[in-house]
PDB file of N, CA and C in Angstrom:
ATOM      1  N   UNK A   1      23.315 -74.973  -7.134  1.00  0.00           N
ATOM      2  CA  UNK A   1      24.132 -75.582  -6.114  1.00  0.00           C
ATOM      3  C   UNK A   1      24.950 -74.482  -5.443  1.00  0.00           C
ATOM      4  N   UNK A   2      25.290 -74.582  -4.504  1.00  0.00           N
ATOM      5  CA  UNK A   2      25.620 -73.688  -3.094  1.00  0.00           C
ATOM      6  C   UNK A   2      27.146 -73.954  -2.499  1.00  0.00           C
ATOM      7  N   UNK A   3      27.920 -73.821  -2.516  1.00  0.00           N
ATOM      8  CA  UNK A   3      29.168 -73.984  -1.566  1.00  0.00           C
ATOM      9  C   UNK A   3      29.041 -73.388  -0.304  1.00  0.00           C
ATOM     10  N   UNK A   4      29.695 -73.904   0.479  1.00  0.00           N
ATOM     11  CA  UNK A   4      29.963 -73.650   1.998  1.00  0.00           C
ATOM     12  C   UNK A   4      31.206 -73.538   2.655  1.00  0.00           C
ATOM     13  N   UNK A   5      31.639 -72.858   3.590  1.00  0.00           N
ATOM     14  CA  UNK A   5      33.488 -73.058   3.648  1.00  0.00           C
ATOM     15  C   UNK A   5      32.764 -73.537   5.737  1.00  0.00           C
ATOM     16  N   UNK A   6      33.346 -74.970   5.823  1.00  0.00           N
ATOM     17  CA  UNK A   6      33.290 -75.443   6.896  1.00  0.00           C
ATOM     18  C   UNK A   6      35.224 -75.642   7.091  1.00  0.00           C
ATOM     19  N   UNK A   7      35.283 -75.735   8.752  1.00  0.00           N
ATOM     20  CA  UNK A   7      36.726 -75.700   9.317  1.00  0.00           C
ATOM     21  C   UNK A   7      36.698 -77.028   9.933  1.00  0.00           C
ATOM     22  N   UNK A   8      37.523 -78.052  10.241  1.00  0.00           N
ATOM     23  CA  UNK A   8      37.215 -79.369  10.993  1.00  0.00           C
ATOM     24  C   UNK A   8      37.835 -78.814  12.358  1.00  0.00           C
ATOM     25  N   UNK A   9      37.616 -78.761  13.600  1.00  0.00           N
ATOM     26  CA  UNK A   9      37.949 -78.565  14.671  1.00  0.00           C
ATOM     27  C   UNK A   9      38.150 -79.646  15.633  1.00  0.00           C
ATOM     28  N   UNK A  10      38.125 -79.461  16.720  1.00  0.00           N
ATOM     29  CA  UNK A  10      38.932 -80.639  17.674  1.00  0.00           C
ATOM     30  C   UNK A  10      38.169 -81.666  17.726  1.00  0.00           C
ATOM     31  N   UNK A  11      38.444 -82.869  17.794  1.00  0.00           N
ATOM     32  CA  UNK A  11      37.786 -84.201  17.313  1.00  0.00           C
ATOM     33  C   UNK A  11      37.349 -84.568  16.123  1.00  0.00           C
ATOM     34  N   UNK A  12      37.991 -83.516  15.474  1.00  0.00           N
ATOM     35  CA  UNK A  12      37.134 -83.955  13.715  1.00  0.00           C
ATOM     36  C   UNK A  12      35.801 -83.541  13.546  1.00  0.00           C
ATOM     37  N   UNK A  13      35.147 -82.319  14.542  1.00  0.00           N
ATOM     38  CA  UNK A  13      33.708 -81.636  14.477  1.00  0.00           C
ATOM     39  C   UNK A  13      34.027 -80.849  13.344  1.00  0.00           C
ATOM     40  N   UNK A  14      32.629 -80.843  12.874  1.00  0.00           N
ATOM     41  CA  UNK A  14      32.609 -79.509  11.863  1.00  0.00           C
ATOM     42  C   UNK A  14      31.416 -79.067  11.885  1.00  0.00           C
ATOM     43  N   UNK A  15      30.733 -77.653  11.786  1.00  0.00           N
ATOM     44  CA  UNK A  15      29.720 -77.371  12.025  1.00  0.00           C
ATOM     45  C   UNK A  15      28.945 -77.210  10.503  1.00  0.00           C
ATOM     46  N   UNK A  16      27.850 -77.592  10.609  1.00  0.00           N
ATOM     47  CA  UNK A  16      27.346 -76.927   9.481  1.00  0.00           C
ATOM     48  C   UNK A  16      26.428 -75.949   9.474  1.00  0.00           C
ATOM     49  N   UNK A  17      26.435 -75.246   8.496  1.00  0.00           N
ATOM     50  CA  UNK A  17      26.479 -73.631   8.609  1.00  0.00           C
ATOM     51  C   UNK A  17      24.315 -73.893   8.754  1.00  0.00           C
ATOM     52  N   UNK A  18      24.037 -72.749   9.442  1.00  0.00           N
ATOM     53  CA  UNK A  18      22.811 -72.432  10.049  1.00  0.00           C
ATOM     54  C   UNK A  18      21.843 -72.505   8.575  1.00  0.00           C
ATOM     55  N   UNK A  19      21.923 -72.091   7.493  1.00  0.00           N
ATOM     56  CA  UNK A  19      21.196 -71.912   6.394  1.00  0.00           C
ATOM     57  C   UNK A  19      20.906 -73.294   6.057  1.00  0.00           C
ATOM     58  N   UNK A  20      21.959 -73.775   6.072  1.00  0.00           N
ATOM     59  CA  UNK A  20      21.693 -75.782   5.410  1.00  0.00           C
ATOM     60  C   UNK A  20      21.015 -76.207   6.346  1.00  0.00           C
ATOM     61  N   UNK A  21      20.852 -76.286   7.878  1.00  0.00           N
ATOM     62  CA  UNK A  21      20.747 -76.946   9.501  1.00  0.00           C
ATOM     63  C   UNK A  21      19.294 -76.398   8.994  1.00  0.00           C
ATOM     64  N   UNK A  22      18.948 -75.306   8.548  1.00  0.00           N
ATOM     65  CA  UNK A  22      17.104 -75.246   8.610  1.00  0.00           C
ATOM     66  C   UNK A  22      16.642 -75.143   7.269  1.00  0.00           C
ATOM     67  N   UNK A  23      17.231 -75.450   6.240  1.00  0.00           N
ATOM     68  CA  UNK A  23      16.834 -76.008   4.941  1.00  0.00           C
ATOM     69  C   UNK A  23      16.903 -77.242   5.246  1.00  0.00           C
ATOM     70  N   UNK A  24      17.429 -78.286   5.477  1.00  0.00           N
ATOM     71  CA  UNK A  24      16.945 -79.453   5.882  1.00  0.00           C
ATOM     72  C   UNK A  24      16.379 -80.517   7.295  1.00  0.00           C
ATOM     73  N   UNK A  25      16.337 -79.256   8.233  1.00  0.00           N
ATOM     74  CA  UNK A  25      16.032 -79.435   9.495  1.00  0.00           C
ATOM     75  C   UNK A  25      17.034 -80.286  10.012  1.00  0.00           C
ATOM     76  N   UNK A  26      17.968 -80.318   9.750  1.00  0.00           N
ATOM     77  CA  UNK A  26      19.434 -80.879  10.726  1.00  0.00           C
ATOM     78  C   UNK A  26      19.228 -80.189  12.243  1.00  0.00           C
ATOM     79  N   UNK A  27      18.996 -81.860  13.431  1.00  0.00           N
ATOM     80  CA  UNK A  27      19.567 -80.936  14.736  1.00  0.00           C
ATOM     81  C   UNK A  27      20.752 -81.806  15.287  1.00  0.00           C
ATOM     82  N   UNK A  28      21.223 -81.294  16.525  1.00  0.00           N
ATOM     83  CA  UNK A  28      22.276 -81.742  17.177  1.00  0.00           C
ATOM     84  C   UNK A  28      21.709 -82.967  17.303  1.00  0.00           C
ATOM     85  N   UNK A  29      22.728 -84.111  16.864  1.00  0.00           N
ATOM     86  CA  UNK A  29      22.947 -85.186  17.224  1.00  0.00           C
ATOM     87  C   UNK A  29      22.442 -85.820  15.419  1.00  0.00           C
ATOM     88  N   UNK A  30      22.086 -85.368  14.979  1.00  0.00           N
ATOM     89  CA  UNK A  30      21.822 -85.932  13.591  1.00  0.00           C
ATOM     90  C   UNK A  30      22.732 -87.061  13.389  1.00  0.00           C
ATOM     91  N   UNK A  31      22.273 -87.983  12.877  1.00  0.00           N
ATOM     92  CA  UNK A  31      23.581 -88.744  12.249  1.00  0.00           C
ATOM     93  C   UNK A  31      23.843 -88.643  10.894  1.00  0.00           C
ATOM     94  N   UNK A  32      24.932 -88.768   9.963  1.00  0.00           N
ATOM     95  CA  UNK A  32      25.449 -88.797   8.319  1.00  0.00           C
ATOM     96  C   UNK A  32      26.181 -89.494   8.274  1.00  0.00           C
ATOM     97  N   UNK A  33      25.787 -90.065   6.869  1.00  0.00           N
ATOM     98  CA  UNK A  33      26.855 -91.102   6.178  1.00  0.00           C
ATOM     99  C   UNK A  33      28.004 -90.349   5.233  1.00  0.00           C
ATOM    100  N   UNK A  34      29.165 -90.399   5.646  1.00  0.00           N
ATOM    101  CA  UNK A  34      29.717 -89.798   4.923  1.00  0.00           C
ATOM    102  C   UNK A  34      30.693 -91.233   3.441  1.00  0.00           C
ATOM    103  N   UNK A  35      30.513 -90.288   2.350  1.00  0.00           N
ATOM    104  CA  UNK A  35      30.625 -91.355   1.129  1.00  0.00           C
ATOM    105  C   UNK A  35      31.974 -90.660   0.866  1.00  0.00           C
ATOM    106  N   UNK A  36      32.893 -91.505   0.840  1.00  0.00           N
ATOM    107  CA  UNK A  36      34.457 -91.038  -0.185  1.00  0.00           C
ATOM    108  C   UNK A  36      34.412 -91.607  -1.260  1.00  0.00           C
ATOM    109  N   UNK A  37      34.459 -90.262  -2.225  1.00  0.00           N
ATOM    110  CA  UNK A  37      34.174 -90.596  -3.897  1.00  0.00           C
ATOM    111  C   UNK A  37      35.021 -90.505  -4.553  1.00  0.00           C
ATOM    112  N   UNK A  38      36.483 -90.431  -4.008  1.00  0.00           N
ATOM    113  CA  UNK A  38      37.994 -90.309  -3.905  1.00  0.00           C
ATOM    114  C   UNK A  38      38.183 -89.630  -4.608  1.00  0.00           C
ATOM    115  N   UNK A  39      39.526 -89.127  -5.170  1.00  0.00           N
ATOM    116  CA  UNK A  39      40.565 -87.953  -5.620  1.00  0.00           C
ATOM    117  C   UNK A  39      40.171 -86.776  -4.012  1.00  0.00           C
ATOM    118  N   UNK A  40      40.125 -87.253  -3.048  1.00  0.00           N
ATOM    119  CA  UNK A  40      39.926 -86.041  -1.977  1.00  0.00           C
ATOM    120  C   UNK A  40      38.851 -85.200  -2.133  1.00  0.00           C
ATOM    121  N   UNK A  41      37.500 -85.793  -2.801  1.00  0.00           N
ATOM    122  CA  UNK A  41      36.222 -85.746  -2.668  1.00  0.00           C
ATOM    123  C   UNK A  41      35.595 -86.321  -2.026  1.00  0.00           C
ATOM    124  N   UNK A  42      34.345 -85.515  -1.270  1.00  0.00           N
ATOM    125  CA  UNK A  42      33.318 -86.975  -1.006  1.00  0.00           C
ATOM    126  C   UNK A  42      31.880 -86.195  -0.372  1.00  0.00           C
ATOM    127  N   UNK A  43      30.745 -86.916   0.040  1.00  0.00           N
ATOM    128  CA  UNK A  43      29.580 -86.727   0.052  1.00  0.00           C
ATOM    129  C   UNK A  43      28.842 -87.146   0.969  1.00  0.00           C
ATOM    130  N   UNK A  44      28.773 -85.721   2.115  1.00  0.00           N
ATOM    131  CA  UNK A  44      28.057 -86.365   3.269  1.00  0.00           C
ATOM    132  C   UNK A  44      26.311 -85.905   3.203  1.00  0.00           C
ATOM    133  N   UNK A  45      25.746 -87.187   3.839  1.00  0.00           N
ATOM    134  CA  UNK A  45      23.817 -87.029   3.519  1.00  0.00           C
ATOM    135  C   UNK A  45      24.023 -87.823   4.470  1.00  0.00           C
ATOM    136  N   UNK A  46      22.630 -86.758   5.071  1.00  0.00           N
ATOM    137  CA  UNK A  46      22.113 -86.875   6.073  1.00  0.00           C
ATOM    138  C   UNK A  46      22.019 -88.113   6.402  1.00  0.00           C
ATOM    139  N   UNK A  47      21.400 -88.871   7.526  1.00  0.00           N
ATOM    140  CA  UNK A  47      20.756 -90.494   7.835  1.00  0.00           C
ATOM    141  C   UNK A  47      20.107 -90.549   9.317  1.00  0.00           C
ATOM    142  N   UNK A  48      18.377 -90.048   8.759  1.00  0.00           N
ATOM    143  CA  UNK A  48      17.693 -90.012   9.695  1.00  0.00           C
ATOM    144  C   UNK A  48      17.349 -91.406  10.682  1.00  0.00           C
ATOM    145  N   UNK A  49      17.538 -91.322  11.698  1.00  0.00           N
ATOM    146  CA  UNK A  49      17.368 -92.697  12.119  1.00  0.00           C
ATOM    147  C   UNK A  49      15.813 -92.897  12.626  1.00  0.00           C
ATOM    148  N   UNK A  50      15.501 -93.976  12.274  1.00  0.00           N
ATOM    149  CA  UNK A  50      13.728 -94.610  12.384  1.00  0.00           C
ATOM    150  C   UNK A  50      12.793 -93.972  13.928  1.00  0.00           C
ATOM    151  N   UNK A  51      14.095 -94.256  14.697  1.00  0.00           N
ATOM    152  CA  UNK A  51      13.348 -93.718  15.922  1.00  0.00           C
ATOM    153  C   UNK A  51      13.118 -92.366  15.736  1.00  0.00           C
ATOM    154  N   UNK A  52      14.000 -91.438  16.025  1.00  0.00           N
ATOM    155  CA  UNK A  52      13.814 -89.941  15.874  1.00  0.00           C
ATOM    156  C   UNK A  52      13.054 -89.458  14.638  1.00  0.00           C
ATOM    157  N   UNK A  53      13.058 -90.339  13.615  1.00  0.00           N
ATOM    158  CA  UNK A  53      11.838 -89.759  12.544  1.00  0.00           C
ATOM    159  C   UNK A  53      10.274 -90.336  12.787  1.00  0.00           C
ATOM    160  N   UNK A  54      10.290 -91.215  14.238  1.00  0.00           N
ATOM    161  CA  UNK A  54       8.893 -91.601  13.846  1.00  0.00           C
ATOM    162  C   UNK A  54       8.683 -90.876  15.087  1.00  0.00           C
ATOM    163  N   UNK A  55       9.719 -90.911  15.972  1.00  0.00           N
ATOM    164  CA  UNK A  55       9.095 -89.819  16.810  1.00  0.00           C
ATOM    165  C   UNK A  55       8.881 -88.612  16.936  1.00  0.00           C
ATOM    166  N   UNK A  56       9.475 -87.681  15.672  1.00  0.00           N
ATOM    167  CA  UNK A  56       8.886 -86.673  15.302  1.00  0.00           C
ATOM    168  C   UNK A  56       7.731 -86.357  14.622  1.00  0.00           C
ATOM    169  N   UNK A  57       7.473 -87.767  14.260  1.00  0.00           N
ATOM    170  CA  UNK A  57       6.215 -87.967  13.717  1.00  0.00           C
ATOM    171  C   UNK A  57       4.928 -87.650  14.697  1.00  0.00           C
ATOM    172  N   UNK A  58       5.367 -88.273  15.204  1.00  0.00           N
ATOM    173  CA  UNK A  58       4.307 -88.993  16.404  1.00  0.00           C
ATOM    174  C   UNK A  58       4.512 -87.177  17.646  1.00  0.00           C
ATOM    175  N   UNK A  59       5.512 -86.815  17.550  1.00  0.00           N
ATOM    176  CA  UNK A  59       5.250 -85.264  18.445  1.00  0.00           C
ATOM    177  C   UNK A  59       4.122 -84.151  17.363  1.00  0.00           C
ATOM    178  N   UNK A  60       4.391 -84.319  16.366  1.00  0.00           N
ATOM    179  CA  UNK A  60       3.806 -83.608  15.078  1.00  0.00           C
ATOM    180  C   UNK A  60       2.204 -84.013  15.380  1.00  0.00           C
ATOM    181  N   UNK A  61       2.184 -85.228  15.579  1.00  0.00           N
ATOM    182  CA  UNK A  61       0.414 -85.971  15.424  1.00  0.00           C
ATOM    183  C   UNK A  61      -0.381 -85.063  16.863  1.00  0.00           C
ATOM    184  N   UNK A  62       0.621 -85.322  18.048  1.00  0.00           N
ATOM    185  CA  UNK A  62       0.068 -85.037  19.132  1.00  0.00           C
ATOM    186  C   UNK A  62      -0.340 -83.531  18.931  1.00  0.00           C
ATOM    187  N   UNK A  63       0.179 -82.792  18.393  1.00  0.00           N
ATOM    188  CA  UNK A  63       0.241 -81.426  18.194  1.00  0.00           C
ATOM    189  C   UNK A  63      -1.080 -81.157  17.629  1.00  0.00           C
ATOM    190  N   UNK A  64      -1.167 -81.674  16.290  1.00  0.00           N
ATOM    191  CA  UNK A  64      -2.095 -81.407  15.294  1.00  0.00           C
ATOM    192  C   UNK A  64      -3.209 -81.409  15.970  1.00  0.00           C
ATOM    193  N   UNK A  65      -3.261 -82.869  16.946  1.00  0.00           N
ATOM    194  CA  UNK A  65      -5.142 -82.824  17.763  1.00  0.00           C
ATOM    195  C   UNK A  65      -4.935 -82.522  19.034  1.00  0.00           C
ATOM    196  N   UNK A  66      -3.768 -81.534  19.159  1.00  0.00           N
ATOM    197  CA  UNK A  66      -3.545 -81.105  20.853  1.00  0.00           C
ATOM    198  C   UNK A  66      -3.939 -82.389  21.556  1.00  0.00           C
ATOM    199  N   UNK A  67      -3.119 -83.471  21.670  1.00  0.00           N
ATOM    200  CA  UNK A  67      -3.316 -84.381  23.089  1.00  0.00           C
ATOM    201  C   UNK A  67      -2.548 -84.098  24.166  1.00  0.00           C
ATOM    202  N   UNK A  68      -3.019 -84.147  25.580  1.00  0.00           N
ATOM    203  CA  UNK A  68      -2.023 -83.463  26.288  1.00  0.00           C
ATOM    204  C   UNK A  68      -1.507 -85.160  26.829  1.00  0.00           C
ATOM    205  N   UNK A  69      -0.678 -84.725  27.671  1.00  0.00           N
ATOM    206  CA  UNK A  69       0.349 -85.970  27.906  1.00  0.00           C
ATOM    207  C   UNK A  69      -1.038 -86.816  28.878  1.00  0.00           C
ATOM    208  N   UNK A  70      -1.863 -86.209  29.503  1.00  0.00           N
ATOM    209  CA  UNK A  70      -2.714 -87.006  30.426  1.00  0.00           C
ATOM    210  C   UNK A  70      -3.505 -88.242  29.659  1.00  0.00           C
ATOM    211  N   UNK A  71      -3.635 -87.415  28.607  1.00  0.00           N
ATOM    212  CA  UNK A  71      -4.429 -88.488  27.579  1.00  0.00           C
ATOM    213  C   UNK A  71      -3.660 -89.556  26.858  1.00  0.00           C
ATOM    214  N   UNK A  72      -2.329 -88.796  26.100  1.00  0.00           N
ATOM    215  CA  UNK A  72      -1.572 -90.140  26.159  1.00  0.00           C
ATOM    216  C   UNK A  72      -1.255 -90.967  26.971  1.00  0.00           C
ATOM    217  N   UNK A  73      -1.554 -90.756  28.180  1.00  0.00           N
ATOM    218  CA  UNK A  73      -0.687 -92.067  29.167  1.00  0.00           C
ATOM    219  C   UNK A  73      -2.028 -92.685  29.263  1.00  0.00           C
ATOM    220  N   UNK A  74      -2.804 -92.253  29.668  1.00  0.00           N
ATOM    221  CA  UNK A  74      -4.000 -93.069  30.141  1.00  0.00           C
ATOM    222  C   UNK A  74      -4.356 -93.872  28.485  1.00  0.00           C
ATOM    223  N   UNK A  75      -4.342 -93.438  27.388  1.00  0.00           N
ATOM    224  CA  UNK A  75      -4.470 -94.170  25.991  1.00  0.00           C
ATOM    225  C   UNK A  75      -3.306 -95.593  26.264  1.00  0.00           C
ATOM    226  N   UNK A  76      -2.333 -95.401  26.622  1.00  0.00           N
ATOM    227  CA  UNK A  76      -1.194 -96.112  26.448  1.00  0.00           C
ATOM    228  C   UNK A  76      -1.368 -97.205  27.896  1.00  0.00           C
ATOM    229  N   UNK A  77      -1.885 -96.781  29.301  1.00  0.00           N
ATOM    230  CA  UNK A  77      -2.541 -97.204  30.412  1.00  0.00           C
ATOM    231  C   UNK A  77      -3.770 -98.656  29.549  1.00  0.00           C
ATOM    232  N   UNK A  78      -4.589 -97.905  28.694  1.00  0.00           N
ATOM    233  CA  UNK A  78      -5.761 -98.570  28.270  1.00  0.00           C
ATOM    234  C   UNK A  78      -5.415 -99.509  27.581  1.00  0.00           C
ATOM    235  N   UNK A  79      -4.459 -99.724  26.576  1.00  0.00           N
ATOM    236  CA  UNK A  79      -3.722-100.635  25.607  1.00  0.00           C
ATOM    237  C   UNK A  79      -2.940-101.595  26.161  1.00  0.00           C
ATOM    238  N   UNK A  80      -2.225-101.087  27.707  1.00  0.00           N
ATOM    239  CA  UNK A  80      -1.363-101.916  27.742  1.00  0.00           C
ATOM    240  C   UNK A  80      -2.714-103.270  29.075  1.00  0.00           C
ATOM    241  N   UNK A  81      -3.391-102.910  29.303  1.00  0.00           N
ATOM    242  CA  UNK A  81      -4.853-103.513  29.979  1.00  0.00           C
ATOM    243  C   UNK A  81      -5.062-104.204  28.963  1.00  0.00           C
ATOM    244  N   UNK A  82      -5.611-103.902  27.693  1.00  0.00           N
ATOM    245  CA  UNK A  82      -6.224-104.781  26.513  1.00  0.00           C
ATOM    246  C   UNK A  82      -5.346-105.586  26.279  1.00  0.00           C
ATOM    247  N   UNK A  83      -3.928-105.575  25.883  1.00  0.00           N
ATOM    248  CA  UNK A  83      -2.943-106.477  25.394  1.00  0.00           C
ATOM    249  C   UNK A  83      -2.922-107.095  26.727  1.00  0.00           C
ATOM    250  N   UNK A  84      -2.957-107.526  27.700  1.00  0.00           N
ATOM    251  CA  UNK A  84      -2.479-108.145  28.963  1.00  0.00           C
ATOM    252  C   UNK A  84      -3.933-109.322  29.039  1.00  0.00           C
ATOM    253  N   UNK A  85      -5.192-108.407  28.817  1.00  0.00           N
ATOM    254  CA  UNK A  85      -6.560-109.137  28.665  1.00  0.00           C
ATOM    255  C   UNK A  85      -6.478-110.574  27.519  1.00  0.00           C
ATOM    256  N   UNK A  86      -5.756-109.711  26.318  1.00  0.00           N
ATOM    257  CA  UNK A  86      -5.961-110.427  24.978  1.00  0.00           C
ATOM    258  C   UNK A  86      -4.952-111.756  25.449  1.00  0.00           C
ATOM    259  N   UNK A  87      -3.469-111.274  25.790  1.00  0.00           N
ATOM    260  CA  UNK A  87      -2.400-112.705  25.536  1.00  0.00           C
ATOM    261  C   UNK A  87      -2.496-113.630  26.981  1.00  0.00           C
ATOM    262  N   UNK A  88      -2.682-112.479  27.979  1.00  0.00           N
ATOM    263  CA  UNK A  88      -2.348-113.271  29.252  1.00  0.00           C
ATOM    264  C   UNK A  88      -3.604-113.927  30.571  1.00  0.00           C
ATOM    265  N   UNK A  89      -4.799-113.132  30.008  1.00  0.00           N
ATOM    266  CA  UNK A  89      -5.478-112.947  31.200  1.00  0.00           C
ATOM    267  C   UNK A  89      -6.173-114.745  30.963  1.00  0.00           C
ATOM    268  N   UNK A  90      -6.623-115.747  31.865  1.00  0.00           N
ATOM    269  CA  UNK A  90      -7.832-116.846  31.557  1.00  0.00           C
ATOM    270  C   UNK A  90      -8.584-116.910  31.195  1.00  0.00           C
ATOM    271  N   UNK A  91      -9.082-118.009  29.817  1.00  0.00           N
ATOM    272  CA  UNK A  91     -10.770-117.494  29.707  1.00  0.00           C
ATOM    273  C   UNK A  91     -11.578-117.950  30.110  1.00  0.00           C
TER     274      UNK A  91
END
């Protein structure tokens, strides 16, 4: 286990130090739950939120099979045709 000396600055920011930010891939705007475990202790962890983790997911996927954005839209173009066919169109 590791200590860190963080300063709280104006608005109650505090930075956290660059070594932790890419040991756990912390970026700006992260959100944390911070836990008070009282006597003037307490325990802040991380709290990735669903969107930004599935959409890093989903930037990660595009990567892996190089899709360029032309192909996603026209994929997403094609789906949103099928779903419109499937719920809305007459049979």
């Amino acid at each position: 286990m590791s200590s860190n000396i963080v300063q709280i600055r104006k608005k109650g920011s505090i930075t956290v130090p660059i070594e932790i930010r890419n040991k756990y891939g912390l970026n700006e705007g992260d959100l944390f739950t911070l836990i008070d475990l009282g006597e003037g202790a307490f325990m802040l962890t991380p709290r990735i939120s669903q969107v930004n983790r599935l959409g890093r997911q989903i930037a990660e996927l595009i990567q892996e099979d190089n899709i360029s954005l032309e192909d996603l839209l026209n994929s997403l173009d094609e789906e949103r045709e099928r779903y419109y066919k499937d719920h809305y169109a007459a049979d």
